[in-house]
C-alpha atoms as a PDB file:
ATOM      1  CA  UNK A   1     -35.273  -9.340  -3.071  1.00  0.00           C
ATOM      2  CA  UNK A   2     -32.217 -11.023  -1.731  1.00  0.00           C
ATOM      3  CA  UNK A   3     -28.865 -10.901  -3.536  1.00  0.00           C
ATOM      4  CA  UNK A   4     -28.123 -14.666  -3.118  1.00  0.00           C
ATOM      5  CA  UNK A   5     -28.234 -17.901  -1.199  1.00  0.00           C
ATOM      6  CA  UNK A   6     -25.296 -19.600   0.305  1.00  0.00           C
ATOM      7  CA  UNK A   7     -25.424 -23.679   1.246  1.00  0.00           C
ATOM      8  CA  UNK A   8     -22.900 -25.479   3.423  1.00  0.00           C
ATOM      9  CA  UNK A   9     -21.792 -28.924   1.645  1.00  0.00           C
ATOM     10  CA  UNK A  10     -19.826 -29.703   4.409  1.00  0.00           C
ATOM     11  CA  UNK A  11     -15.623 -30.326   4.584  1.00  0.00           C
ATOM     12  CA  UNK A  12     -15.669 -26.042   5.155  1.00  0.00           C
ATOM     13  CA  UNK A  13     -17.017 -25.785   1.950  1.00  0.00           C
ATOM     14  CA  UNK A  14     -19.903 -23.338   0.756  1.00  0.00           C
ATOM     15  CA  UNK A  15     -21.853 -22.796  -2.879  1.00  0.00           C
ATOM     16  CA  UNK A  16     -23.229 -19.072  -3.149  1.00  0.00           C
ATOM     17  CA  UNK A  17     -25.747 -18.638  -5.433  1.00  0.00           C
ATOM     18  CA  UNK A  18     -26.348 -15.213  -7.370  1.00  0.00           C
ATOM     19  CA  UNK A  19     -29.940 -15.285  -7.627  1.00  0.00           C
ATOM     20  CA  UNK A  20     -30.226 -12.865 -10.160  1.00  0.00           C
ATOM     21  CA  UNK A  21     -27.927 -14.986 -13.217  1.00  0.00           C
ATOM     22  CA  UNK A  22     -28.091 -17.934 -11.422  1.00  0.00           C
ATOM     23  CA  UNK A  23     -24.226 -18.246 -11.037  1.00  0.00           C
ATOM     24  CA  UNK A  24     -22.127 -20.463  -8.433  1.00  0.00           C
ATOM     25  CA  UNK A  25     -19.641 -19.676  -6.905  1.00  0.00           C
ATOM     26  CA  UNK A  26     -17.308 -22.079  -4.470  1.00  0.00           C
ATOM     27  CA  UNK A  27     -15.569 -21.168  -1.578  1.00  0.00           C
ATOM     28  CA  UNK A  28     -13.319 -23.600   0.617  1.00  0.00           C
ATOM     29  CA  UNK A  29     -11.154 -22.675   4.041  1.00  0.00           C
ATOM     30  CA  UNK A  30      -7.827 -22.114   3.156  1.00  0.00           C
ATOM     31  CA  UNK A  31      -5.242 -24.287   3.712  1.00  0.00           C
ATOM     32  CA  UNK A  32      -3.312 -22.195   7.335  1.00  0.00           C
ATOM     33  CA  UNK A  33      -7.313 -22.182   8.537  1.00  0.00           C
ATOM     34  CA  UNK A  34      -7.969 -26.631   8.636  1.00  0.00           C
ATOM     35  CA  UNK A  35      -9.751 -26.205   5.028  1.00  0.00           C
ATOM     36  CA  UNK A  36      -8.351 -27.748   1.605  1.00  0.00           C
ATOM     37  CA  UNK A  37      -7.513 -24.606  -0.327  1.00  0.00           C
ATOM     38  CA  UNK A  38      -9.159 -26.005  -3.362  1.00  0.00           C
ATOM     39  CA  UNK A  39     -11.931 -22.455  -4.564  1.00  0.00           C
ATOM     40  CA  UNK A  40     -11.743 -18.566  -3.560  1.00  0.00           C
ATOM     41  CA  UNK A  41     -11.592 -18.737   0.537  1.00  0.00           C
ATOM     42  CA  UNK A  42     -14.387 -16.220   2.048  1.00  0.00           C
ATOM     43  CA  UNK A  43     -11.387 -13.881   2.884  1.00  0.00           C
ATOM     44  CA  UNK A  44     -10.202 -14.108  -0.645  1.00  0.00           C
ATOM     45  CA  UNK A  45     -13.638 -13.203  -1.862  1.00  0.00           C
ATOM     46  CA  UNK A  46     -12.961  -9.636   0.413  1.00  0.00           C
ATOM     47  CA  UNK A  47      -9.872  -9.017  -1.351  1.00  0.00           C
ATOM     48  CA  UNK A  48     -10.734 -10.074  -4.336  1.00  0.00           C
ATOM     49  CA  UNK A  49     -14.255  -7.897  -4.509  1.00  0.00           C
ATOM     50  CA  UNK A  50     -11.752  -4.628  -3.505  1.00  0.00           C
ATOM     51  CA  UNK A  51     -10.326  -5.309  -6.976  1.00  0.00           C
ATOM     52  CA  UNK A  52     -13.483  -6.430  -8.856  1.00  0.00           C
ATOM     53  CA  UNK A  53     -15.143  -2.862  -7.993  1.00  0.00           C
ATOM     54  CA  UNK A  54     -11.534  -0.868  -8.362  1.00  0.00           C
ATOM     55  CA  UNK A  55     -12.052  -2.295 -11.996  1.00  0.00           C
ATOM     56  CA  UNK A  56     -15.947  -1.951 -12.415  1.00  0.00           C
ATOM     57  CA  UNK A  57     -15.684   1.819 -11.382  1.00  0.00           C
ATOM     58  CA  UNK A  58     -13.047   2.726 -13.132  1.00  0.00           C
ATOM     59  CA  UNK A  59     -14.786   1.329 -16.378  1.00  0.00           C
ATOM     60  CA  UNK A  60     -17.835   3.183 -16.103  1.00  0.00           C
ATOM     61  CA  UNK A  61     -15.853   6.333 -15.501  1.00  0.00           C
ATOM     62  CA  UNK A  62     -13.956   5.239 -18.739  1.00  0.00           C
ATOM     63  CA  UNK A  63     -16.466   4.487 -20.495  1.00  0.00           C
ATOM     64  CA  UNK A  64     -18.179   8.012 -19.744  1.00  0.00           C
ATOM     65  CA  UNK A  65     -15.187   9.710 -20.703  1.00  0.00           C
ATOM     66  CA  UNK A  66     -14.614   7.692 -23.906  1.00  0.00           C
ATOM     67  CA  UNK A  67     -10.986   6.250 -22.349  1.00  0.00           C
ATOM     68  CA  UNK A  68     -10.107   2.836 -23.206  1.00  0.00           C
ATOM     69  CA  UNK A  69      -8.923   0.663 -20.284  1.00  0.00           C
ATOM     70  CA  UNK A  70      -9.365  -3.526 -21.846  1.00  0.00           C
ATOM     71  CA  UNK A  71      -7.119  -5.155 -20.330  1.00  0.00           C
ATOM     72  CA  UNK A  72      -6.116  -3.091 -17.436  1.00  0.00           C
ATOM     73  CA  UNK A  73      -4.616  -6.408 -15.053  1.00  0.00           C
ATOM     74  CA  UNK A  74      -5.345  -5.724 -11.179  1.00  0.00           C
ATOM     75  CA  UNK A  75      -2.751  -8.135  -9.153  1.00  0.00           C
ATOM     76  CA  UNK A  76      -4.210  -9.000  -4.960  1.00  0.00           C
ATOM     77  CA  UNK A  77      -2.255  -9.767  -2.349  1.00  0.00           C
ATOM     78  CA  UNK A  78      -4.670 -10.463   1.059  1.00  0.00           C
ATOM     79  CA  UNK A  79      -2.166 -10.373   4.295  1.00  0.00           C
ATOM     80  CA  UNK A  80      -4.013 -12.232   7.325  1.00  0.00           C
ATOM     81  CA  UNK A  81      -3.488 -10.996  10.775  1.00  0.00           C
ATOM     82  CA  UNK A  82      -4.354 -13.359  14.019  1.00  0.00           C
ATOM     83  CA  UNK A  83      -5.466 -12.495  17.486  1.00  0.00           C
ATOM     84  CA  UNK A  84      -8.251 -12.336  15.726  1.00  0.00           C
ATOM     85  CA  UNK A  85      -7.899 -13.563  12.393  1.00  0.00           C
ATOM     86  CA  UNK A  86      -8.738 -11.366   9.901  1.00  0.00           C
ATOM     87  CA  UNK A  87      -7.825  -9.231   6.878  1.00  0.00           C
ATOM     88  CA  UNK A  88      -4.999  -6.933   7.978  1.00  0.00           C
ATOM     89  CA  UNK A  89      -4.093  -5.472   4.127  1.00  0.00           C
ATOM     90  CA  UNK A  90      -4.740  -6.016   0.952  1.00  0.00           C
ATOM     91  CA  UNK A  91      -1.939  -4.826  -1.219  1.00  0.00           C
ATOM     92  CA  UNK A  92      -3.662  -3.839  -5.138  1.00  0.00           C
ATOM     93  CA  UNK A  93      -1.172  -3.546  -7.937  1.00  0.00           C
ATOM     94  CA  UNK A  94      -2.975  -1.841 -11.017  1.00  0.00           C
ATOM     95  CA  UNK A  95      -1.287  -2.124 -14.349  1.00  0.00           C
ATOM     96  CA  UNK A  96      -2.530  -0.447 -18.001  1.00  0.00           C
ATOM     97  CA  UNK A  97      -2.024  -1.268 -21.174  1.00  0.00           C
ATOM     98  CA  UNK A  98       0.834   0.579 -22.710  1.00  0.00           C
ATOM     99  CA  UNK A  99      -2.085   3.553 -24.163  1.00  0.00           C
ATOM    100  CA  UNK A 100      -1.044   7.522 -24.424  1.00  0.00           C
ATOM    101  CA  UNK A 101      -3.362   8.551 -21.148  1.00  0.00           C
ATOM    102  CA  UNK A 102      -2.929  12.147 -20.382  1.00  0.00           C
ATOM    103  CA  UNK A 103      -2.283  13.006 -16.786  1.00  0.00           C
ATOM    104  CA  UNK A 104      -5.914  14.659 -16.477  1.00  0.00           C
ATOM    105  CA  UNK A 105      -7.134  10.652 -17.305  1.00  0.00           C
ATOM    106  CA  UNK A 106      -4.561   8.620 -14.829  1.00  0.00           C
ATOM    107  CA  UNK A 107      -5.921  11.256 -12.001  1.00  0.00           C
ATOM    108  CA  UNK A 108      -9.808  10.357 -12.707  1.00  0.00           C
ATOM    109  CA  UNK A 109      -8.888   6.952 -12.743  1.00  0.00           C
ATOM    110  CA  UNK A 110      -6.772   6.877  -9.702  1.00  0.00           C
ATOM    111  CA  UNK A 111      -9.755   8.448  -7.552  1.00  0.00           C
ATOM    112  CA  UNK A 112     -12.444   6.221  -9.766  1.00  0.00           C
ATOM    113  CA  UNK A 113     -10.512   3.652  -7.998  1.00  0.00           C
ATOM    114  CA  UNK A 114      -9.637   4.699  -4.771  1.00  0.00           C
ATOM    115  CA  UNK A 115     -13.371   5.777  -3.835  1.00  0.00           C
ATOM    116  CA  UNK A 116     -14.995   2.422  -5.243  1.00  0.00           C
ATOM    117  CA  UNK A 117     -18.040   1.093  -2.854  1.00  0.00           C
ATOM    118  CA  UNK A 118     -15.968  -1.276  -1.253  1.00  0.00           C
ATOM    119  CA  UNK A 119     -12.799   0.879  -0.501  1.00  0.00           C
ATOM    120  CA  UNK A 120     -15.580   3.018   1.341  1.00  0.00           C
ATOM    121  CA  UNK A 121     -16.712  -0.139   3.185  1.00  0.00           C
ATOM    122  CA  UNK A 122     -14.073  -1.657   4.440  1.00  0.00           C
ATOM    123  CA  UNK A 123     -12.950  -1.166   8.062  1.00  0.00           C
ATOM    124  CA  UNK A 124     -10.410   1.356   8.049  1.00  0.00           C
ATOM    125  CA  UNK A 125      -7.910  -0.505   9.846  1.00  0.00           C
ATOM    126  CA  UNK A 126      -7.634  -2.912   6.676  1.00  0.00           C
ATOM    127  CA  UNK A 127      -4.819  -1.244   5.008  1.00  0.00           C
ATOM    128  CA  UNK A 128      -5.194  -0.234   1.440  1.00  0.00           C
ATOM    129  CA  UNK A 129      -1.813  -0.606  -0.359  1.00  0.00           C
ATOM    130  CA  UNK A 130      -3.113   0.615  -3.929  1.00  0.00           C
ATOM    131  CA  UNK A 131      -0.158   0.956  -6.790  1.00  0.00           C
ATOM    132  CA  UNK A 132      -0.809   2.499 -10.251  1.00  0.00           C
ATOM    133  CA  UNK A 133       1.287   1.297 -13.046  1.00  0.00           C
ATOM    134  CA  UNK A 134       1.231   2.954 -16.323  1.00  0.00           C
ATOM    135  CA  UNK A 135       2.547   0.714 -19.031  1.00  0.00           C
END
């Protein structure tokens, strides 16, 4: 079964569907690429899905090893390279609620993290500037 359907509305604009749920989601160019800036561009959506699993992996390790992470705040920042465009880093800041985690924790979370699906996908010449901040 596919994973979605993606339609272009025109003005360098697109609406993804999730087939599954049934969810929308926007995307628009950015603004340095002719496009308005106005929804997630489709680099943003690269960067941004780094994060997403970063999060998602580390909570089902958590939540395997009964360690609570709500509202652990991941901070992106996508740097652009030309000549050709594309991604060049993505700079992750990871920051935990101020919680007693032992050392043996912050560890399995750190490689939870670093070994998420799309970490492993990603072209290695995308660098991976991944910060750990323990509240």
């Amino acid at each position: 079964m596919a994973t979605s359907t993606i339609i272009y509305t025109g003005e360098l604009r697109t609406v993804a569907v999730h087939l599954q749920s049934g969810v929308e989601l926007i995307t628009d160019a950015p603004t340095d690429n002719q496009g308005r800036g106005e929804a997630f561009s489709p680099t943003d959506l690269l960067a941004t899905s780094l994060g997403a699993c970063m999060l998602t992996i580390m909570g089902i390790n958590a939540k395997a090893n009964g360690i609570d992470i709500d509202k652990t705040r991941l901070e992106i920042t996508k740097t652009m390279a030309t000549n050709p465009r594309r991604v060049s880093e993505i700079k992750i800041i990871i920051t935990f609620p101020n919680k007693a985690y032992s050392e043996k924790e912050k560890q399995m979370l750190q490689i939870a993290a670093l070994n998420c699906p799309v970490a492993k996908s990603l072209h290695p010449e995308i660098k991976q500037d991944v910060n750990f901040i323990w509240d």
